[in-house]
Protein backbone atom coordinates (compact mmCIF):
# COMPACT_ATOMS: atom_id res chain seq x y z
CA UNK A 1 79.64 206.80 186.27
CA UNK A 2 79.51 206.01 182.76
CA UNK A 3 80.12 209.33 181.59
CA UNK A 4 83.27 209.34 183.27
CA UNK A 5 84.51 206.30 182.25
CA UNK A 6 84.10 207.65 178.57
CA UNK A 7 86.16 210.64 179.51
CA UNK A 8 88.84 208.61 180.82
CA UNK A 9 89.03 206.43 177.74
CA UNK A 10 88.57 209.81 175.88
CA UNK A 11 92.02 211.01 177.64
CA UNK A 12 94.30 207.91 177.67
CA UNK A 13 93.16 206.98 174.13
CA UNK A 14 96.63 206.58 172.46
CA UNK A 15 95.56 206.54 169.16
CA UNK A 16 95.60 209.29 167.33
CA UNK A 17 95.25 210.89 163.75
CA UNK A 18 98.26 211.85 162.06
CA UNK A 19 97.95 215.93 162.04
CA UNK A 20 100.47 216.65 158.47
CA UNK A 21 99.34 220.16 158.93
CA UNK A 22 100.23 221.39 162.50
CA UNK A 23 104.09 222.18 161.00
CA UNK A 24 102.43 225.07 158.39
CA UNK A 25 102.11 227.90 160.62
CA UNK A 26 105.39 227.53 162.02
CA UNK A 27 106.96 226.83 158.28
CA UNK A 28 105.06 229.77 157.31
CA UNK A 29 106.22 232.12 159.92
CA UNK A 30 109.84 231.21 159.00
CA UNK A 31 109.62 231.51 155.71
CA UNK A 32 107.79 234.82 155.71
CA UNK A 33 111.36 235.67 158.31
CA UNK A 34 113.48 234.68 155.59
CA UNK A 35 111.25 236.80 153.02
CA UNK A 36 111.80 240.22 155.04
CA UNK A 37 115.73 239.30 155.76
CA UNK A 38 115.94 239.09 151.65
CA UNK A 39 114.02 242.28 151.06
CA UNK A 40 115.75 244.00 153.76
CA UNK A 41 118.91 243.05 152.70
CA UNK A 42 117.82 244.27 149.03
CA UNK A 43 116.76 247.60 150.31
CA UNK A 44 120.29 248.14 151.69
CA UNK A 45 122.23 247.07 148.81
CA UNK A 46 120.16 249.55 146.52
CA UNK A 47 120.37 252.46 149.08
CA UNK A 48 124.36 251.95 149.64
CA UNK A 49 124.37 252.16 145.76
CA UNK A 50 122.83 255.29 145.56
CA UNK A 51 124.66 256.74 148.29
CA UNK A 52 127.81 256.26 146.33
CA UNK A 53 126.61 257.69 143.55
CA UNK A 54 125.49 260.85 145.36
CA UNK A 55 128.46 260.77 147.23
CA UNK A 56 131.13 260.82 143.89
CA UNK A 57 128.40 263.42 142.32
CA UNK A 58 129.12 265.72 145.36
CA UNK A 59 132.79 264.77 144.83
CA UNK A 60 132.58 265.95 140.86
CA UNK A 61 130.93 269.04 141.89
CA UNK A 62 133.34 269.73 144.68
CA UNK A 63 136.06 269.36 141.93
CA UNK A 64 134.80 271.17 139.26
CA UNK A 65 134.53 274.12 142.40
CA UNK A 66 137.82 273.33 142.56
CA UNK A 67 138.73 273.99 139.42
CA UNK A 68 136.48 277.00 138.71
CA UNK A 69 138.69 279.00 141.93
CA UNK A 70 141.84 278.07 141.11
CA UNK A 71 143.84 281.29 140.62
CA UNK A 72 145.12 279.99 137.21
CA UNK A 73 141.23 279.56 135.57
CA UNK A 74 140.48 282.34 133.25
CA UNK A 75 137.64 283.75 135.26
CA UNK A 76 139.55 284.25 138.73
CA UNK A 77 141.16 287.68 139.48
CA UNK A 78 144.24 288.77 140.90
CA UNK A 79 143.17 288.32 144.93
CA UNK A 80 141.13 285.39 144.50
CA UNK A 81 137.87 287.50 143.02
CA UNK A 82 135.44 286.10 140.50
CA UNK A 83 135.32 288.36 137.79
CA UNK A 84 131.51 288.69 136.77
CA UNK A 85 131.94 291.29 133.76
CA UNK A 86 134.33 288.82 132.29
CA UNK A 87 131.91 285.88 132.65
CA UNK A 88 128.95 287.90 131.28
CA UNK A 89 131.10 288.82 128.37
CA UNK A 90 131.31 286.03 125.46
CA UNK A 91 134.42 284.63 125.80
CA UNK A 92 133.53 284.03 129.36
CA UNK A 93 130.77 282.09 128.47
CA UNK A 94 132.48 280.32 125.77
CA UNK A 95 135.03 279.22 127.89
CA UNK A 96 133.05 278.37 130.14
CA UNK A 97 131.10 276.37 127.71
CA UNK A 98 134.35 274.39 126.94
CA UNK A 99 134.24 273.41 130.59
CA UNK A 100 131.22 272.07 130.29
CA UNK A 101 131.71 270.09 127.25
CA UNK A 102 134.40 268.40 128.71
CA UNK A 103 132.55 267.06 131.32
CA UNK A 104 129.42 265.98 129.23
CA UNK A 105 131.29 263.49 127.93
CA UNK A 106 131.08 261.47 131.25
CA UNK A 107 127.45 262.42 131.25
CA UNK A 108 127.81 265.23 134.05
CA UNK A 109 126.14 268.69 133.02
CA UNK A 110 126.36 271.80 135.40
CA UNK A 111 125.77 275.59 135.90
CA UNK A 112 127.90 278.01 137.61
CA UNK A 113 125.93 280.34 140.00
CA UNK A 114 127.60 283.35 141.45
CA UNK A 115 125.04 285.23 143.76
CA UNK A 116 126.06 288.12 146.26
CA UNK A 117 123.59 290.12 148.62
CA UNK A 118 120.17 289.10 147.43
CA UNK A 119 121.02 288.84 143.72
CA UNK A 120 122.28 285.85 141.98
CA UNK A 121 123.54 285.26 138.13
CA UNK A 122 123.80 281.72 136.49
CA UNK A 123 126.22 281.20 133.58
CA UNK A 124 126.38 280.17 131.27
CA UNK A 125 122.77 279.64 131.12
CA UNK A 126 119.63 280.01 133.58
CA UNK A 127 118.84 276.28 135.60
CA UNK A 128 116.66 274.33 132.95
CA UNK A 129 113.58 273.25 134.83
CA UNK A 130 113.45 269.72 133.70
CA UNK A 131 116.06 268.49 135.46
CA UNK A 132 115.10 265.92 138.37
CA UNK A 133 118.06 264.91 140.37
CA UNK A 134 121.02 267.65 141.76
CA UNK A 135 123.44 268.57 143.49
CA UNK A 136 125.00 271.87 144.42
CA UNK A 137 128.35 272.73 146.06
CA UNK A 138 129.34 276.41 147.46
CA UNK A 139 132.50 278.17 147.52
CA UNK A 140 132.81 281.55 149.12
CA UNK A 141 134.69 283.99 147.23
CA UNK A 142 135.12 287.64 146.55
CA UNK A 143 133.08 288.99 143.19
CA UNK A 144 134.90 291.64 141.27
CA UNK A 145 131.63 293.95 139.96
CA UNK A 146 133.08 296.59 138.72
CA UNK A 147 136.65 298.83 139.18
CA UNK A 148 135.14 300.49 142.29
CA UNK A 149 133.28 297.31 144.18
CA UNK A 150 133.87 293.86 145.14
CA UNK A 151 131.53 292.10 147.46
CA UNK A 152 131.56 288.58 149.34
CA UNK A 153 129.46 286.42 147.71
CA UNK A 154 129.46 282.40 146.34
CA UNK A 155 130.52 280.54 143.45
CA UNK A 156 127.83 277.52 143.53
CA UNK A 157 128.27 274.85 141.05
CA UNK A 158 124.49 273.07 140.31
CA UNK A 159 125.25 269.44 138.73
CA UNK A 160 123.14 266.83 137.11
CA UNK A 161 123.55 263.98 134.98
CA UNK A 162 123.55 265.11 131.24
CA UNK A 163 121.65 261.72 130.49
């Protein structure tokens, strides 16, 4: 009987030891919440930001597209047709140069690709290889070859930032 008498007094014993540290894993749970929220929130920020950006690049390209098949520009043809001996000559690529130098200014560098069948041609210079980060928007359009044949094929406009 003894023994249980020391359990009872073991159980009703009111007095206790202050425990400071029962609160920490609960605090720390919370706070590690709060920690994810604030990264999570950070990782959207950044991405919306860089979906903008891509988003107005695609918009610049679209543009310069745009521009570049306008029947006024210098390299479009009576019909609509891209006239490929003209841009292969050097006043084609000169003016096309100008184009380019306009836009460098607002740090935006492209090349103009015009492919048809299985071939393709980029003016005024090949794609450097060191560039990281593009985008590329297609136009469909005829391409004047020569006086005998024009085939369907795209006017693709490859952008970057000049930077």
């Amino acid at each position: 009987m003894v023994k249980r008498l020391r359990l009872k007094k073991f159980i009703r014993d009111e007095k206790a030891v202050s425990e400071e540290f029962t609160s920490l894993p609960a605090l720390s749970v919370v706070m590690i919440g709060f920690t994810l929220f604030f990264v999570l929130l950070a990782t959207v920020y950044t991405a919306y930001g860089v979906r903008v950006e891509s988003l107005e690049k695609y918009q610049t390209a679209d543009f310069i597209a745009t521009k570049l098949t306008n029947p006024d520009c210098y390299l479009i043809r009576e019909g609509g047709v891209v006239d490929l001996p003209l841009l292969n000559s050097a006043d084609g690529k000169s003016a096309l140069y100008l184009i380019r130098d306009e836009y460098k200014t607002s740090g935006v560098n492209f090349t103009l690709r015009i492919s048809w069948d299985n071939t393709y041609e980029d003016f005024p210079e090949n794609l450097p290889d060191y560039i990281g980060d593009r985008v590329a928007v297609s136009k469909n359009v005829g391409v004047y070859l020569n006086e005998v044949q024009i085939v369907p094929g795209k006017l693709t406009i490859i952008m970057w930032n000049a930077n």
